[in-house]
N, C-alpha and C. Protein backbone atom coordinates (compact mmCIF):
# COMPACT_ATOMS: atom_id res chain seq x y z
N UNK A 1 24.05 -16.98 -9.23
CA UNK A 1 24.01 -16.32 -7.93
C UNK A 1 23.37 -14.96 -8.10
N UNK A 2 22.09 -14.81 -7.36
CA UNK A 2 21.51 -13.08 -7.46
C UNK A 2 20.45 -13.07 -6.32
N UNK A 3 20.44 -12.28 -6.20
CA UNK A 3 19.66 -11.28 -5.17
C UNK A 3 18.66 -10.84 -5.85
N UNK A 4 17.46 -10.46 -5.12
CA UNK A 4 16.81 -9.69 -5.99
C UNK A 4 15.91 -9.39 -4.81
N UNK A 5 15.78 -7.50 -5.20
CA UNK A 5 14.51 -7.23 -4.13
C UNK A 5 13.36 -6.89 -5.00
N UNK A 6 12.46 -6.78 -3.81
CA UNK A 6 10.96 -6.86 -4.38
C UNK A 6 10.21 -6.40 -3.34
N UNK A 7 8.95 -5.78 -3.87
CA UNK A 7 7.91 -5.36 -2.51
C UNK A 7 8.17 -3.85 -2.56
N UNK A 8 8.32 -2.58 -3.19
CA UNK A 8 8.50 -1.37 -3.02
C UNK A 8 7.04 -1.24 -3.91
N UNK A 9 6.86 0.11 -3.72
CA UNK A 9 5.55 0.61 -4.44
C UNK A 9 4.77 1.62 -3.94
N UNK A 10 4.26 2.35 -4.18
CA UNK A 10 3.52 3.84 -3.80
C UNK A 10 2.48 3.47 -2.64
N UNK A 11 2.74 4.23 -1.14
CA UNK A 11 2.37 3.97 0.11
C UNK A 11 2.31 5.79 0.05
N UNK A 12 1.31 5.97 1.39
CA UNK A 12 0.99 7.31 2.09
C UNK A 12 1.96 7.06 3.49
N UNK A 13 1.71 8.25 3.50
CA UNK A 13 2.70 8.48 4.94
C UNK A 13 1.52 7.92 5.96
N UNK A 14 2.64 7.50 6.86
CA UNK A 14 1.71 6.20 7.77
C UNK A 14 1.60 5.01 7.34
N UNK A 15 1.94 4.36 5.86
CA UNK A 15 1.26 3.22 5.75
C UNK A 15 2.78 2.60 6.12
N UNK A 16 2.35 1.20 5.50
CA UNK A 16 3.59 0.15 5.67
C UNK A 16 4.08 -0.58 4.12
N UNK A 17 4.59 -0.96 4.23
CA UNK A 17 5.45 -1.95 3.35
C UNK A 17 6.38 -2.99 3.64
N UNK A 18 6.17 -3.99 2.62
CA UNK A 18 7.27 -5.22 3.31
C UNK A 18 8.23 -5.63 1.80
N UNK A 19 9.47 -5.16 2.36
CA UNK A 19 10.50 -5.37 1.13
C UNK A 19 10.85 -6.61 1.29
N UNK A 20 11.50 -7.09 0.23
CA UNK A 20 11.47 -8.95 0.26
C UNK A 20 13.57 -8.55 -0.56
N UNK A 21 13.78 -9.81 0.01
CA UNK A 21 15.23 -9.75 -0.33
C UNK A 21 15.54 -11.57 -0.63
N UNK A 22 15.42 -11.53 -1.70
CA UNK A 22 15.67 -13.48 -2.25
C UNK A 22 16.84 -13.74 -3.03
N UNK A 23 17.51 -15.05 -2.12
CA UNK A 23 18.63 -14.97 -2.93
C UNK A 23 18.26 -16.32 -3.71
N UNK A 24 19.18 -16.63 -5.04
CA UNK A 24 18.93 -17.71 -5.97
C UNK A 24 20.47 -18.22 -6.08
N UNK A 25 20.81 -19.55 -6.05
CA UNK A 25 21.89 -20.01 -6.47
C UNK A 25 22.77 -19.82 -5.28
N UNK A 26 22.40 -19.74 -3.79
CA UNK A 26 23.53 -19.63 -2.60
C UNK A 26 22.13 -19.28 -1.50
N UNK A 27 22.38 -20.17 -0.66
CA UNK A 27 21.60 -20.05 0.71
C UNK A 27 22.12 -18.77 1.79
N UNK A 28 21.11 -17.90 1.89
CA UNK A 28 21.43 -16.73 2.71
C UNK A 28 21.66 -16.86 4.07
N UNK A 29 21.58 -18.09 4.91
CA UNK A 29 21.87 -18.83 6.23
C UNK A 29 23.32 -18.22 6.97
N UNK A 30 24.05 -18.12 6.03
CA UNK A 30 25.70 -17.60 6.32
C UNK A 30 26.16 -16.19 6.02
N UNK A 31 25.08 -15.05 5.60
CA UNK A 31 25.34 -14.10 5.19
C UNK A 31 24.41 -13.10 6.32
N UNK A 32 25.67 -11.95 6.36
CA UNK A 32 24.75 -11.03 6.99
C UNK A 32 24.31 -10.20 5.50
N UNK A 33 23.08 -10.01 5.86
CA UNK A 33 22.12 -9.08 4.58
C UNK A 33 21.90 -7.60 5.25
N UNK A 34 22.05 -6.92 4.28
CA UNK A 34 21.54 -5.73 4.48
C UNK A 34 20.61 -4.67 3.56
N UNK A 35 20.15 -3.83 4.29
CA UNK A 35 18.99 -3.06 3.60
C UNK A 35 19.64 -1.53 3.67
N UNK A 36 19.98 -1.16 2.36
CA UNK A 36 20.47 0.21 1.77
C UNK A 36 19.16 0.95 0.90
N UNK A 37 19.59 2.34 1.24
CA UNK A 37 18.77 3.47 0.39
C UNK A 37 19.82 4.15 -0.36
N UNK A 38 18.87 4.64 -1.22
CA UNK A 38 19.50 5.93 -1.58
C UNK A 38 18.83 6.73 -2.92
N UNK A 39 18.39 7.67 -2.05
CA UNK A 39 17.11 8.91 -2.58
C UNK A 39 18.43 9.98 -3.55
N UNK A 40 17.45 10.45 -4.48
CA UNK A 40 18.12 11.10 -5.58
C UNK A 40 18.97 12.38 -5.59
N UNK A 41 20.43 12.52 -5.53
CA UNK A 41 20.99 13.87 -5.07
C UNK A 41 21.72 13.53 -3.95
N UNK A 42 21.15 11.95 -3.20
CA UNK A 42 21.88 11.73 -1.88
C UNK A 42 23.09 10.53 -1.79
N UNK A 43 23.55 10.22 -0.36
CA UNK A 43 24.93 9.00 -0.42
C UNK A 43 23.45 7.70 -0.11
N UNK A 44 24.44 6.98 -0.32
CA UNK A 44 23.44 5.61 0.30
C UNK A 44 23.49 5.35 1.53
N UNK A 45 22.99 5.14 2.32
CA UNK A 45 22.46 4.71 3.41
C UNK A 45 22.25 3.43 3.90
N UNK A 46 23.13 2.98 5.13
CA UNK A 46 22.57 1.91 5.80
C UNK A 46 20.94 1.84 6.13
N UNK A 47 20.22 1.28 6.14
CA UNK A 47 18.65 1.38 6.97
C UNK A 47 18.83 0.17 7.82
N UNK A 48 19.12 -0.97 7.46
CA UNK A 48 18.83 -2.35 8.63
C UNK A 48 20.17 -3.55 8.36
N UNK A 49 20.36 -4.16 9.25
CA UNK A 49 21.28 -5.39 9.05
C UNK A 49 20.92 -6.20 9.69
N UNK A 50 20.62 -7.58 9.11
CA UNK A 50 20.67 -8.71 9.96
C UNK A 50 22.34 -10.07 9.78
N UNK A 51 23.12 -9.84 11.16
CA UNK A 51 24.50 -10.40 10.94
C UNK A 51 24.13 -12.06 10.36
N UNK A 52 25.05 -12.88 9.79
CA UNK A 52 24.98 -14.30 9.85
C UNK A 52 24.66 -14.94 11.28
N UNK A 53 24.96 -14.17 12.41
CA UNK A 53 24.71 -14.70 13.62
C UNK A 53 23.87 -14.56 14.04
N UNK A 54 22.73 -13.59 13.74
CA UNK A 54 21.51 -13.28 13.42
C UNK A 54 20.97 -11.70 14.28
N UNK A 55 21.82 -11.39 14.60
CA UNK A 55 22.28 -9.68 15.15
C UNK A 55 21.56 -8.86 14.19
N UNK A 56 20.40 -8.13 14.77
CA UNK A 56 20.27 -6.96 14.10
C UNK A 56 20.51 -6.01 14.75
N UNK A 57 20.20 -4.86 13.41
CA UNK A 57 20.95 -3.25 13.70
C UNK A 57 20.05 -2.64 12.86
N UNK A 58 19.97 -0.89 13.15
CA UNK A 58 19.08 0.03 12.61
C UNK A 58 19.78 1.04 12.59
N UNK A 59 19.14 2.10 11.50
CA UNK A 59 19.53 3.37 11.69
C UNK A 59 18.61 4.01 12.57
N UNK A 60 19.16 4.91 13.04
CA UNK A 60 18.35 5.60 14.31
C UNK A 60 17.07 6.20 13.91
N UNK A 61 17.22 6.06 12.51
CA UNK A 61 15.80 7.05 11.53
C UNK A 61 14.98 6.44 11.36
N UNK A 62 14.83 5.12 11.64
CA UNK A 62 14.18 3.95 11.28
C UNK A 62 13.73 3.18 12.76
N UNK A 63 14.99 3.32 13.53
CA UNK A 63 14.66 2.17 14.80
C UNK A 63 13.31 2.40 15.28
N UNK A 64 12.63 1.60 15.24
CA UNK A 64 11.25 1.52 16.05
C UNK A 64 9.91 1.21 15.37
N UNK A 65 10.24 1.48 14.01
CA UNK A 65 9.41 1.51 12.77
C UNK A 65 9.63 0.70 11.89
N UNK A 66 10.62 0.41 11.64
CA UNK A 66 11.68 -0.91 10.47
C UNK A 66 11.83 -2.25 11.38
N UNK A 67 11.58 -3.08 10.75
CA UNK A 67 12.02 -4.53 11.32
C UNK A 67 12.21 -5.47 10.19
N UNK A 68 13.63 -6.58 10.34
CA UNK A 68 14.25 -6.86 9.97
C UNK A 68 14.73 -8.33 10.22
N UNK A 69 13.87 -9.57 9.21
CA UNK A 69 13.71 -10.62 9.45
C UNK A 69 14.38 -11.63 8.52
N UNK A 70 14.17 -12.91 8.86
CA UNK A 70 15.09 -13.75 7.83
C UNK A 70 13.87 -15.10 8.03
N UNK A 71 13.75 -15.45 6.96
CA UNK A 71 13.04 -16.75 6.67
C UNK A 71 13.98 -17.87 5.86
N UNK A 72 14.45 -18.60 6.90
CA UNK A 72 15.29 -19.92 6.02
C UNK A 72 14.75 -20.74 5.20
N UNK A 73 13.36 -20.75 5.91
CA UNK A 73 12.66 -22.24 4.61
C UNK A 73 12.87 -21.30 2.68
N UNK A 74 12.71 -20.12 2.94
CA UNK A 74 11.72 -18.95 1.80
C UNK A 74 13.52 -18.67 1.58
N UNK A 75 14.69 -18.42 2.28
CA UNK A 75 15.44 -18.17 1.25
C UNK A 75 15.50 -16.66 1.06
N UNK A 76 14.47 -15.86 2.29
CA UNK A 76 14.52 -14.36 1.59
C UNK A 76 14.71 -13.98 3.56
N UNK A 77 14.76 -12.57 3.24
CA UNK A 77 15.26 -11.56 4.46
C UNK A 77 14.39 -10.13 3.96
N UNK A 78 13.56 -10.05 5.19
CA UNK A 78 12.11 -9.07 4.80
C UNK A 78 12.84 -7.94 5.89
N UNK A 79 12.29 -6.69 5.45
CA UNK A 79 12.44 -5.49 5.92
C UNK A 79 10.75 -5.08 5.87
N UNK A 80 10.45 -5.19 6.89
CA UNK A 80 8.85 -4.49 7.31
C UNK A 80 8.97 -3.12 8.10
N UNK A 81 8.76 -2.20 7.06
CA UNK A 81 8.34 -1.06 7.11
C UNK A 81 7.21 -0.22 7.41
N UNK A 82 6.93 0.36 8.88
CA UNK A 82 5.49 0.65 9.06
C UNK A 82 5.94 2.30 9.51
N UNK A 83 4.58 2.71 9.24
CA UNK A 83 4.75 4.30 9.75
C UNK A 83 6.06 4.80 8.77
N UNK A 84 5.58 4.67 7.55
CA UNK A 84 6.28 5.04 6.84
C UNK A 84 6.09 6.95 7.29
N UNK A 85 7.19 7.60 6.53
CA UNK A 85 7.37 8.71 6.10
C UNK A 85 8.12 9.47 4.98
N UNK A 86 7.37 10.39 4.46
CA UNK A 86 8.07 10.94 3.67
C UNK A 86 9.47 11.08 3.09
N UNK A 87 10.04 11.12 4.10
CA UNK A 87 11.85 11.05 4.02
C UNK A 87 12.15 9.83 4.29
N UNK A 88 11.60 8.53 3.90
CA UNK A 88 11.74 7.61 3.88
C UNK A 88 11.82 6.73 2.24
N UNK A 89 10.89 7.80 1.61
CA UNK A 89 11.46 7.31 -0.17
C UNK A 89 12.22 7.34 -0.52
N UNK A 90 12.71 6.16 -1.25
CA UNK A 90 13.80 5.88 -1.86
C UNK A 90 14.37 4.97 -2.61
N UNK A 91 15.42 4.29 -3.46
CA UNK A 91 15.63 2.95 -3.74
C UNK A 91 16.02 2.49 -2.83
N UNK A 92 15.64 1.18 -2.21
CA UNK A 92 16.16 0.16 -1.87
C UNK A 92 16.92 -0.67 -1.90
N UNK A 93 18.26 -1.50 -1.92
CA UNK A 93 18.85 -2.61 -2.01
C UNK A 93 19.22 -3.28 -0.63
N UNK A 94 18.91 -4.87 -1.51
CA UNK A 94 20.14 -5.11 -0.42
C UNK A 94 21.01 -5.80 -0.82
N UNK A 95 22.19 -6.43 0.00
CA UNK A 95 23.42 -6.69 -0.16
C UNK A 95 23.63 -7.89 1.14
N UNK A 96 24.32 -8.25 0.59
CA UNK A 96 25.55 -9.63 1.13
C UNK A 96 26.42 -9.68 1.84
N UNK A 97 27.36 -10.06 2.40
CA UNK A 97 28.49 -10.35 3.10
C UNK A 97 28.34 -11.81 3.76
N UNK A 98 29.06 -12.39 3.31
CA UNK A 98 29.45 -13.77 3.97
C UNK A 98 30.27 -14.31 5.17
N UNK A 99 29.46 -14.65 6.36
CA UNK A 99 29.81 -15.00 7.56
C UNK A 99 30.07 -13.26 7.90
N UNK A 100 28.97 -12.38 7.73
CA UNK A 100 29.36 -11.36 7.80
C UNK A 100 29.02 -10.74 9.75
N UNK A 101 29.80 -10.49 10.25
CA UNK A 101 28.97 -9.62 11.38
C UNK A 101 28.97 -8.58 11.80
N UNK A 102 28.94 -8.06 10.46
CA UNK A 102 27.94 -6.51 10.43
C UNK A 102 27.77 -6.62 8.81
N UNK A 103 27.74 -5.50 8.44
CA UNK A 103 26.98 -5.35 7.30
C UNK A 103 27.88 -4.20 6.36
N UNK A 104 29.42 -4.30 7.29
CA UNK A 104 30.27 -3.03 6.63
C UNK A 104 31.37 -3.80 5.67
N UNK A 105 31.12 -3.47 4.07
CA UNK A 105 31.79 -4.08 3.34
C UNK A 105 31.09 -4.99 2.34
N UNK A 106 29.54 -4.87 2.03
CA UNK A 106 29.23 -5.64 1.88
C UNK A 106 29.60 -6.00 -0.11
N UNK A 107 29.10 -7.85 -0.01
CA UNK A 107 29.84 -8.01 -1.18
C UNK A 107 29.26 -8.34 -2.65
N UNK A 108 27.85 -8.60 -2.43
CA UNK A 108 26.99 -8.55 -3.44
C UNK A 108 25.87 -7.85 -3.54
N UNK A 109 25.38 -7.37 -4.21
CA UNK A 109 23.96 -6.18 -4.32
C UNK A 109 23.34 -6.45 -5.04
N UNK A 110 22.29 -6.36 -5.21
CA UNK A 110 20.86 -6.74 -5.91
C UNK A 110 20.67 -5.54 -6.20
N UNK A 111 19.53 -5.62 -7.40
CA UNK A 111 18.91 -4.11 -8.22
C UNK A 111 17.82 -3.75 -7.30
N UNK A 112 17.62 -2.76 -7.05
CA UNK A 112 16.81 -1.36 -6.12
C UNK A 112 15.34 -2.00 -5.97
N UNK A 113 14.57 -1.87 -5.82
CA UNK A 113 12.78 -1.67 -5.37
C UNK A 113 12.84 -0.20 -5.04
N UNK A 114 11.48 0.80 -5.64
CA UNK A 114 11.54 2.07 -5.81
C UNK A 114 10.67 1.86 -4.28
N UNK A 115 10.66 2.66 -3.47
CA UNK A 115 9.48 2.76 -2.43
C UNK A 115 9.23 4.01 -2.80
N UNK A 116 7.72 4.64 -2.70
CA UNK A 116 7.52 5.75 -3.25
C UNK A 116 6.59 6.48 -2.02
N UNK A 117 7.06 7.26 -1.00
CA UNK A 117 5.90 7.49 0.04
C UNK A 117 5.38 9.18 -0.15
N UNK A 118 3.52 8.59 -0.47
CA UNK A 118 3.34 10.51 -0.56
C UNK A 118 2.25 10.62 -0.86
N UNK A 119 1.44 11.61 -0.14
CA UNK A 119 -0.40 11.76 0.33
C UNK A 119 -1.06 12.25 -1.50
């Protein structure tokens, strides 16, 4: 059973990115997933949730710019990131919860993707 993200990497302010979230050994169909930060010196951060019921949610720092998808055939849950900004670098994870609907509590985590945004 693992998670694993993928898709971070050195972007300019303005560009985009698409973080990838794949799980192995358990179908993500029943889990709400979520997309956490957390920049160096700081707490972690919610950024996106998509519930098992398929409910999404944003942080207000993000809403409008972040979107937050699920592909059943692929097994993964993408966070597309456009109009990036600066205060937007950071590690990435995401995380689990089963039959979750929300994203508070979550119960498995995957290792980080660095996103690196800067002219």
């Amino acid at each position: 059973v693992q998670l694993q993200a993928s898709g971070g990497g050195l972007v300019q302010p303005g560009g985009s990115l698409r973080l990838s979230c794949t799980a192995s050994g358990f179908t993500l169909d029943d889990y709400a997933v979520g997309w956490f930060r957390q920049a160096p010196g700081k707490e972690r951060e919610g950024v996106s949730c998509i519930a098992s019921g398929g409910m999404t949610s944003y942080a207000g720092s993000v809403r409008g710019r972040f979107t937050i998808s699920r592909d059943k055939s692929k097994n993964t849950v993408y966070l597309q990131m456009n109009n990036l900004k600066l205060e937007d670098a950071s590690v990435y994870y995401c995380a689990t919860r089963k039959w979750g609907s929300s994203c508070a509590g979550m119960e498995s985590w995957g290792q980080g993707t660095l996103v690196t945004v800067s002219s």
